[in-house]
N, C-alpha and C. Protein backbone atom coordinates (compact mmCIF):
# COMPACT_ATOMS: atom_id res chain seq x y z
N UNK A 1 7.57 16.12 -49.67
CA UNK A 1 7.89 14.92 -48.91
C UNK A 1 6.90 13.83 -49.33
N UNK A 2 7.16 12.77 -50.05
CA UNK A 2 6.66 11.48 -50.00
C UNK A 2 5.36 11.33 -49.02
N UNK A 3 4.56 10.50 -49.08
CA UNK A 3 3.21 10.12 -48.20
C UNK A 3 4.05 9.24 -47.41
N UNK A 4 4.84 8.03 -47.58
CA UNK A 4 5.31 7.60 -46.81
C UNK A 4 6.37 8.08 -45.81
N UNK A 5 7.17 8.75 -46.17
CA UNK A 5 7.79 9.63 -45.31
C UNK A 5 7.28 10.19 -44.20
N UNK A 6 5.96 11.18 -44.37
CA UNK A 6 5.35 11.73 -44.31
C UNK A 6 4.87 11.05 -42.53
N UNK A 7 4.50 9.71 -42.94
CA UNK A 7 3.68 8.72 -42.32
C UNK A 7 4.71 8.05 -41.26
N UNK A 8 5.79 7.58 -41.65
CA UNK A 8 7.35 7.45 -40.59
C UNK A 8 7.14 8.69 -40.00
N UNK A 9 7.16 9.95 -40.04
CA UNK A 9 7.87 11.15 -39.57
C UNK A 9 6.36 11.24 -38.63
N UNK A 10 5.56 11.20 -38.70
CA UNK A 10 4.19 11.32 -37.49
C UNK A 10 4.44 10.29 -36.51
N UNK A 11 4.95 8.97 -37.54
CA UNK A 11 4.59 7.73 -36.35
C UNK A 11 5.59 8.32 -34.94
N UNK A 12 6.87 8.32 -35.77
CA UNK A 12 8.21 9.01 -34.94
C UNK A 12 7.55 10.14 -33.72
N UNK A 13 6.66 10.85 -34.74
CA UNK A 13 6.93 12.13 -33.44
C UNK A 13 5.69 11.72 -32.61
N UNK A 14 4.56 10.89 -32.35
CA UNK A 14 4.43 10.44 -31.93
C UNK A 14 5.06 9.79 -30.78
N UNK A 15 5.72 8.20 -30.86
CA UNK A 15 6.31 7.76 -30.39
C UNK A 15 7.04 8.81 -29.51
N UNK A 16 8.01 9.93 -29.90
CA UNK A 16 8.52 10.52 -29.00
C UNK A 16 7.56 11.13 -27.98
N UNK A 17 6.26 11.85 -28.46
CA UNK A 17 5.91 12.20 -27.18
C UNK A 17 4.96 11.57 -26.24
N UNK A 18 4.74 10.31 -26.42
CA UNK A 18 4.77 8.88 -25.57
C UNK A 18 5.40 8.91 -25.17
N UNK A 19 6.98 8.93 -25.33
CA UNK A 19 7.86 8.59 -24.49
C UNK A 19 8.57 9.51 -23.42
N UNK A 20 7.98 10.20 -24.15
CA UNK A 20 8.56 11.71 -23.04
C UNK A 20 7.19 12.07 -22.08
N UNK A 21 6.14 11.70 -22.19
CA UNK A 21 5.28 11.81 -21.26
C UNK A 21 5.23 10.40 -20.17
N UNK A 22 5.45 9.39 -20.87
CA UNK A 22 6.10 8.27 -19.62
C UNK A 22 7.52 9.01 -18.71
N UNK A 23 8.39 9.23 -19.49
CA UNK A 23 9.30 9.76 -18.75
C UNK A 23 9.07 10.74 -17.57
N UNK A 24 8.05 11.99 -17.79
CA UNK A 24 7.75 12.67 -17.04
C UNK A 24 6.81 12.19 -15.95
N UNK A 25 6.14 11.52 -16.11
CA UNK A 25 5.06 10.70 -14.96
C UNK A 25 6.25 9.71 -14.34
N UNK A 26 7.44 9.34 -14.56
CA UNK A 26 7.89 8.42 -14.16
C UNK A 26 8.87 9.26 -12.93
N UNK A 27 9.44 10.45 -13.01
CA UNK A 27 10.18 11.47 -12.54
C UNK A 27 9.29 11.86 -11.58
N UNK A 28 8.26 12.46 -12.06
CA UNK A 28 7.32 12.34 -10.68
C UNK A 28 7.08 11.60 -10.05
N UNK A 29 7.06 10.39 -10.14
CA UNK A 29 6.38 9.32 -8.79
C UNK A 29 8.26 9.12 -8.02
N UNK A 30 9.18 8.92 -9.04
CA UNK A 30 10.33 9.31 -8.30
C UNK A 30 10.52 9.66 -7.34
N UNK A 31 10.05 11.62 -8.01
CA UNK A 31 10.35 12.70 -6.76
C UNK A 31 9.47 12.55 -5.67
N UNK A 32 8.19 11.71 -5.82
CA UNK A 32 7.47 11.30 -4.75
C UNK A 32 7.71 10.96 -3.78
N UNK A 33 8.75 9.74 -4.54
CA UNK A 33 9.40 8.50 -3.55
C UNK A 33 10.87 8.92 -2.73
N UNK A 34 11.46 10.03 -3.52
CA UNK A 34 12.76 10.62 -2.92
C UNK A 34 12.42 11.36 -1.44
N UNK A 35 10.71 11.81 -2.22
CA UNK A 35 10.49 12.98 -1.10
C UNK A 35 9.79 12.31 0.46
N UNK A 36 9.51 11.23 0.19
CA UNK A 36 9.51 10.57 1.63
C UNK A 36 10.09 9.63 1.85
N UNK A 37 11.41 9.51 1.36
CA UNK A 37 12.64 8.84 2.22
C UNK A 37 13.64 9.76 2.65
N UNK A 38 13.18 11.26 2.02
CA UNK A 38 14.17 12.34 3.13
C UNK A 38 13.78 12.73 3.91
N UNK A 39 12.44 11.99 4.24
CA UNK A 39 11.53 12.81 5.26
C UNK A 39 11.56 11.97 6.59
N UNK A 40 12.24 10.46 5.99
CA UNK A 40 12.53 9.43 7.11
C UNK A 40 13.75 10.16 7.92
N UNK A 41 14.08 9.46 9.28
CA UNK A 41 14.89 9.52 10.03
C UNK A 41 15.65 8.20 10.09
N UNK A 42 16.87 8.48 10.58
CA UNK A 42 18.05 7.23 10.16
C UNK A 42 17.82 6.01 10.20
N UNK A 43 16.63 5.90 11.79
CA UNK A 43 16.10 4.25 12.05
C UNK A 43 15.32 4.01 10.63
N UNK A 44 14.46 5.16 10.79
CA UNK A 44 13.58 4.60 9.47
C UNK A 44 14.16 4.41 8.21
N UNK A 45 15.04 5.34 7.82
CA UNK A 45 15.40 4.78 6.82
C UNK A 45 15.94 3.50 6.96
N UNK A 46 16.62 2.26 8.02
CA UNK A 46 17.19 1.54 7.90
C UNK A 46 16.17 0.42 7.58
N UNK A 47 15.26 0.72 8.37
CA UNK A 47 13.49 0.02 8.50
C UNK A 47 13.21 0.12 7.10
N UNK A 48 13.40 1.29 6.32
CA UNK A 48 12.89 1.03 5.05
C UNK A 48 13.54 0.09 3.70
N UNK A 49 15.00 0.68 4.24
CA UNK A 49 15.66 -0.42 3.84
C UNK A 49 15.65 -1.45 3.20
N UNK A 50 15.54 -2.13 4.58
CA UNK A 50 15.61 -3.98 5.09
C UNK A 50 14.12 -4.26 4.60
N UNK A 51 12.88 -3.13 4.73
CA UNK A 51 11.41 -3.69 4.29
C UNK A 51 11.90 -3.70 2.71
N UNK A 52 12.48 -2.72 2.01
CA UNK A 52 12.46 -2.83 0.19
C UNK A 52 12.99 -4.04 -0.27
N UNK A 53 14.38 -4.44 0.83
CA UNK A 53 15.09 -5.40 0.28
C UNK A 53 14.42 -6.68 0.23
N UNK A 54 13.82 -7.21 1.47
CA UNK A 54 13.39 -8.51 1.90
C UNK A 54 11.51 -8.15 0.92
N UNK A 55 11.34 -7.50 -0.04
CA UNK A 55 10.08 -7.37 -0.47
C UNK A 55 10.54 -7.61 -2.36
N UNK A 56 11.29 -8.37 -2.11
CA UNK A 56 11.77 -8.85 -3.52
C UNK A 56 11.47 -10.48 -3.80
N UNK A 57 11.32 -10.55 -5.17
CA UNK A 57 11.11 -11.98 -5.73
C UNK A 57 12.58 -13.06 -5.14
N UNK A 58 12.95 -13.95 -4.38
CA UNK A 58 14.38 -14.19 -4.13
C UNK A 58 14.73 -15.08 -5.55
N UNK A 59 14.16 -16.26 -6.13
CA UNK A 59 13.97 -16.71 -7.19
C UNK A 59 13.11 -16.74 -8.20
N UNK A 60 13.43 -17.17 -9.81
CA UNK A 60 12.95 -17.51 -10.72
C UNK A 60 13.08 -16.16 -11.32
N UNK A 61 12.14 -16.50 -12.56
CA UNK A 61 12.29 -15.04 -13.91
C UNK A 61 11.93 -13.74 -13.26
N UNK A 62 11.77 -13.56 -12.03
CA UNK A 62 11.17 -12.27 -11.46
C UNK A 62 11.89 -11.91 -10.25
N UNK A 63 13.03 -12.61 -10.20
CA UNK A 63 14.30 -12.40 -9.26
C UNK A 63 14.52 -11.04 -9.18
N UNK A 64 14.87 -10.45 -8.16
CA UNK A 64 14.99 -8.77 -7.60
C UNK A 64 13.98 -8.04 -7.77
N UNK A 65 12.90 -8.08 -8.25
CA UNK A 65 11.78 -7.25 -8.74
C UNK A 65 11.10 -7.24 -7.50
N UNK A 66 10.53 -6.10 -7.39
CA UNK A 66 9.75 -5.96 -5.81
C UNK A 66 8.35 -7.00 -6.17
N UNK A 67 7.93 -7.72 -5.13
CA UNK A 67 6.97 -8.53 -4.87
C UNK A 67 5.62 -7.93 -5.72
N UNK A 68 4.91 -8.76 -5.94
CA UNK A 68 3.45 -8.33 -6.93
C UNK A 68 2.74 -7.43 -6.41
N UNK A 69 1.56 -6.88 -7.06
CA UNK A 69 1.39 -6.04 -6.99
C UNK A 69 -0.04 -6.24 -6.00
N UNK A 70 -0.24 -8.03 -6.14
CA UNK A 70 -1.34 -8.61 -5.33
C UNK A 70 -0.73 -8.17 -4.00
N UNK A 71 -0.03 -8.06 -3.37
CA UNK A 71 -0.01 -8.15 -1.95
C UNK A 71 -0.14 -6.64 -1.38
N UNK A 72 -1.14 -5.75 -2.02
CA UNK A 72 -1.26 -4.38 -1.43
C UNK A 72 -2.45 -5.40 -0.75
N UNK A 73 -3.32 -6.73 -0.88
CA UNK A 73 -4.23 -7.29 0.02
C UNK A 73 -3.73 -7.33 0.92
N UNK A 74 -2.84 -7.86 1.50
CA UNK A 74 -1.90 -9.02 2.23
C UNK A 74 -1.67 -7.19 3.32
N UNK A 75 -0.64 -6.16 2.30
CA UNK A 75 -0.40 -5.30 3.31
C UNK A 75 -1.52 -4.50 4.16
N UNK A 76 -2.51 -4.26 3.56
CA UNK A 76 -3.97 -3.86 4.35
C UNK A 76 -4.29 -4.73 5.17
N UNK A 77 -4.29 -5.63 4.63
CA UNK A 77 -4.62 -6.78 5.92
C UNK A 77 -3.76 -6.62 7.42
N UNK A 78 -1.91 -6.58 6.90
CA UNK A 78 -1.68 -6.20 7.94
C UNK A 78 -1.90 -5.49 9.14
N UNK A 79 -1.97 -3.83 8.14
CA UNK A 79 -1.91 -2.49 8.80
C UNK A 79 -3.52 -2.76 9.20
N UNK A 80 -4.75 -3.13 9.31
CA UNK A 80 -5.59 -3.31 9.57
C UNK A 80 -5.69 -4.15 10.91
N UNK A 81 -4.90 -5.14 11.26
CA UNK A 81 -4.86 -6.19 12.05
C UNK A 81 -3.85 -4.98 12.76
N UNK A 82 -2.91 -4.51 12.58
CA UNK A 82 -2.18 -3.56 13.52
C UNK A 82 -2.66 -2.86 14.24
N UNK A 83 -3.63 -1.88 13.17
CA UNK A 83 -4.41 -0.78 13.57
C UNK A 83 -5.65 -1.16 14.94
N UNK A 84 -6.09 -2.64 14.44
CA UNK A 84 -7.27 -2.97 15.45
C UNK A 84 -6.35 -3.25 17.04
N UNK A 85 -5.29 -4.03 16.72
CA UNK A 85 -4.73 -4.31 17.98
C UNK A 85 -4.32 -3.78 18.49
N UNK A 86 -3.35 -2.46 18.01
CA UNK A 86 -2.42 -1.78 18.72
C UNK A 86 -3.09 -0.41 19.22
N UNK A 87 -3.69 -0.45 18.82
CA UNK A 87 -4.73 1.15 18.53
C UNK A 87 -5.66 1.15 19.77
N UNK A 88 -6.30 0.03 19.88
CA UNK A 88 -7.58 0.04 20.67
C UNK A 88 -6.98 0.31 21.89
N UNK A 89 -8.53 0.63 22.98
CA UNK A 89 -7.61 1.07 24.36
C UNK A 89 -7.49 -0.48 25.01
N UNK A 90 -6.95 -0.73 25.70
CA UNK A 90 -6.85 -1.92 26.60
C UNK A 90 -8.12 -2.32 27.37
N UNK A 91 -8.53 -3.33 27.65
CA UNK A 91 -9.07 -3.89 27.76
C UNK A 91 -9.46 -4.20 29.81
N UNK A 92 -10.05 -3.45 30.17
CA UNK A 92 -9.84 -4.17 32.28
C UNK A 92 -10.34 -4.83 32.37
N UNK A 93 -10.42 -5.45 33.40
CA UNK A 93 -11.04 -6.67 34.07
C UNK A 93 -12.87 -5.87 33.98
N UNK A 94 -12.60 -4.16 35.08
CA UNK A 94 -13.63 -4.14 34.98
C UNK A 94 -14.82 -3.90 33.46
N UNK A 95 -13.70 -3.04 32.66
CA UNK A 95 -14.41 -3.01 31.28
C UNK A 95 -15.21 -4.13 30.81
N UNK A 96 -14.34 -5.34 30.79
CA UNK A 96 -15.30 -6.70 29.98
C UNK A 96 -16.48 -6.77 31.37
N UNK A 97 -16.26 -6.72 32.71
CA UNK A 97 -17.82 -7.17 32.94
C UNK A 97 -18.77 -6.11 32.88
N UNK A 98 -18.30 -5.27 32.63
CA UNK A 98 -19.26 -3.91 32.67
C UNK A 98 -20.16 -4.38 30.81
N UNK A 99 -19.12 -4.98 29.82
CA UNK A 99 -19.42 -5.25 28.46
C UNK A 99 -20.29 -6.33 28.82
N UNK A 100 -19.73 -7.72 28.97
CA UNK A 100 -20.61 -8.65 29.71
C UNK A 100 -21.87 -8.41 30.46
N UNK A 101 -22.25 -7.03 31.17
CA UNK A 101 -23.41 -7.17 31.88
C UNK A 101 -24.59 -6.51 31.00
N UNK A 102 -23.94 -5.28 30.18
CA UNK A 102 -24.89 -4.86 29.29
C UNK A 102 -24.63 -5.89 28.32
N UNK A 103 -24.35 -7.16 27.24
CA UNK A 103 -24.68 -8.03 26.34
C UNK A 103 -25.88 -8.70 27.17
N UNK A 104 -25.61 -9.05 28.79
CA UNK A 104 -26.69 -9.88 29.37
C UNK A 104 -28.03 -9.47 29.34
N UNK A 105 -27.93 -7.74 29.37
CA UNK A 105 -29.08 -7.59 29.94
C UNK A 105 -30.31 -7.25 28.08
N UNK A 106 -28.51 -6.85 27.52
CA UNK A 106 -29.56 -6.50 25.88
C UNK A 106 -30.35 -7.79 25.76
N UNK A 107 -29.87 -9.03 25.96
CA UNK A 107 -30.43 -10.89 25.81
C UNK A 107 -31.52 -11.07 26.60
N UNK A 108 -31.47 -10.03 27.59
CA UNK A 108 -32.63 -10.68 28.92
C UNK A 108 -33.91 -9.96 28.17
N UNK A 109 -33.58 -8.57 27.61
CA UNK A 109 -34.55 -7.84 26.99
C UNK A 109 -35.50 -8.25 26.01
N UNK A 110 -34.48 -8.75 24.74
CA UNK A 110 -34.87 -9.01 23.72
C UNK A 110 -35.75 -10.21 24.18
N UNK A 111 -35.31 -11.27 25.17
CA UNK A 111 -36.24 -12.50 25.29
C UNK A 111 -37.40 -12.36 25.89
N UNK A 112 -37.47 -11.32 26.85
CA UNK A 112 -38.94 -10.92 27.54
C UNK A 112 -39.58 -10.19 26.39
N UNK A 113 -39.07 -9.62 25.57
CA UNK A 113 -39.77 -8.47 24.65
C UNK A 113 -41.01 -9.61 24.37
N UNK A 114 -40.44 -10.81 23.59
CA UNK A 114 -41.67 -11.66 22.80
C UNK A 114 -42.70 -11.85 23.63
């Protein structure tokens, strides 16, 4: 076989198993993604839905493509602002002055300390 031949026929088999190892990493994140939308329930799936659809470019050269890849900020931010609000326990009347009386008294401390 020719050197050049030789040199096509590596690049080739190469190339193929690039491409067959993208393929396989790509099947997996797939089966990833199959495997927790069968794990949703009907609301959710509808929830997931309407979140995939409305998480698309609506115009220009990037039309239908799910939104960038910048806004995993934007979604932490959310689930963060969720997590603090929805999460925490509520708040009583008597809780804040009970909070209020120990901030007063840590202030009364620190100022006599000097």
């Amino acid at each position: 076989m020719p050197l050049i031949s030789r040199q096509r026929h590596l690049k080739h088999v190469v190339k193929c198993k690039l491409r067959k190892k993208k393929d396989e990493t790509r099947l997996k994140e797939h089966h990833v993604l199959h495997t927790l939308i069968d794990q949703l329930s009907g609301v959710e799936t509808k929830r997931a839905q309407h979140l995939l659809s409305k998480m698309r470019y609506p115009t220009g050269p990037q039309e239908g493509q799910i939104l960038s890849h910048y806004l995993h900020y934007l979604q932490n931010k959310v689930l963060s602002f969720i997590e603090d609000s929805l999460y925490k326990p509520l708040k009583t009347d008597n809780s804040l002055k009970k909070t209020n009386e120990d901030l007063h008294r840590k202030v009364q401390e620190k100022f006599f300390q000097k």
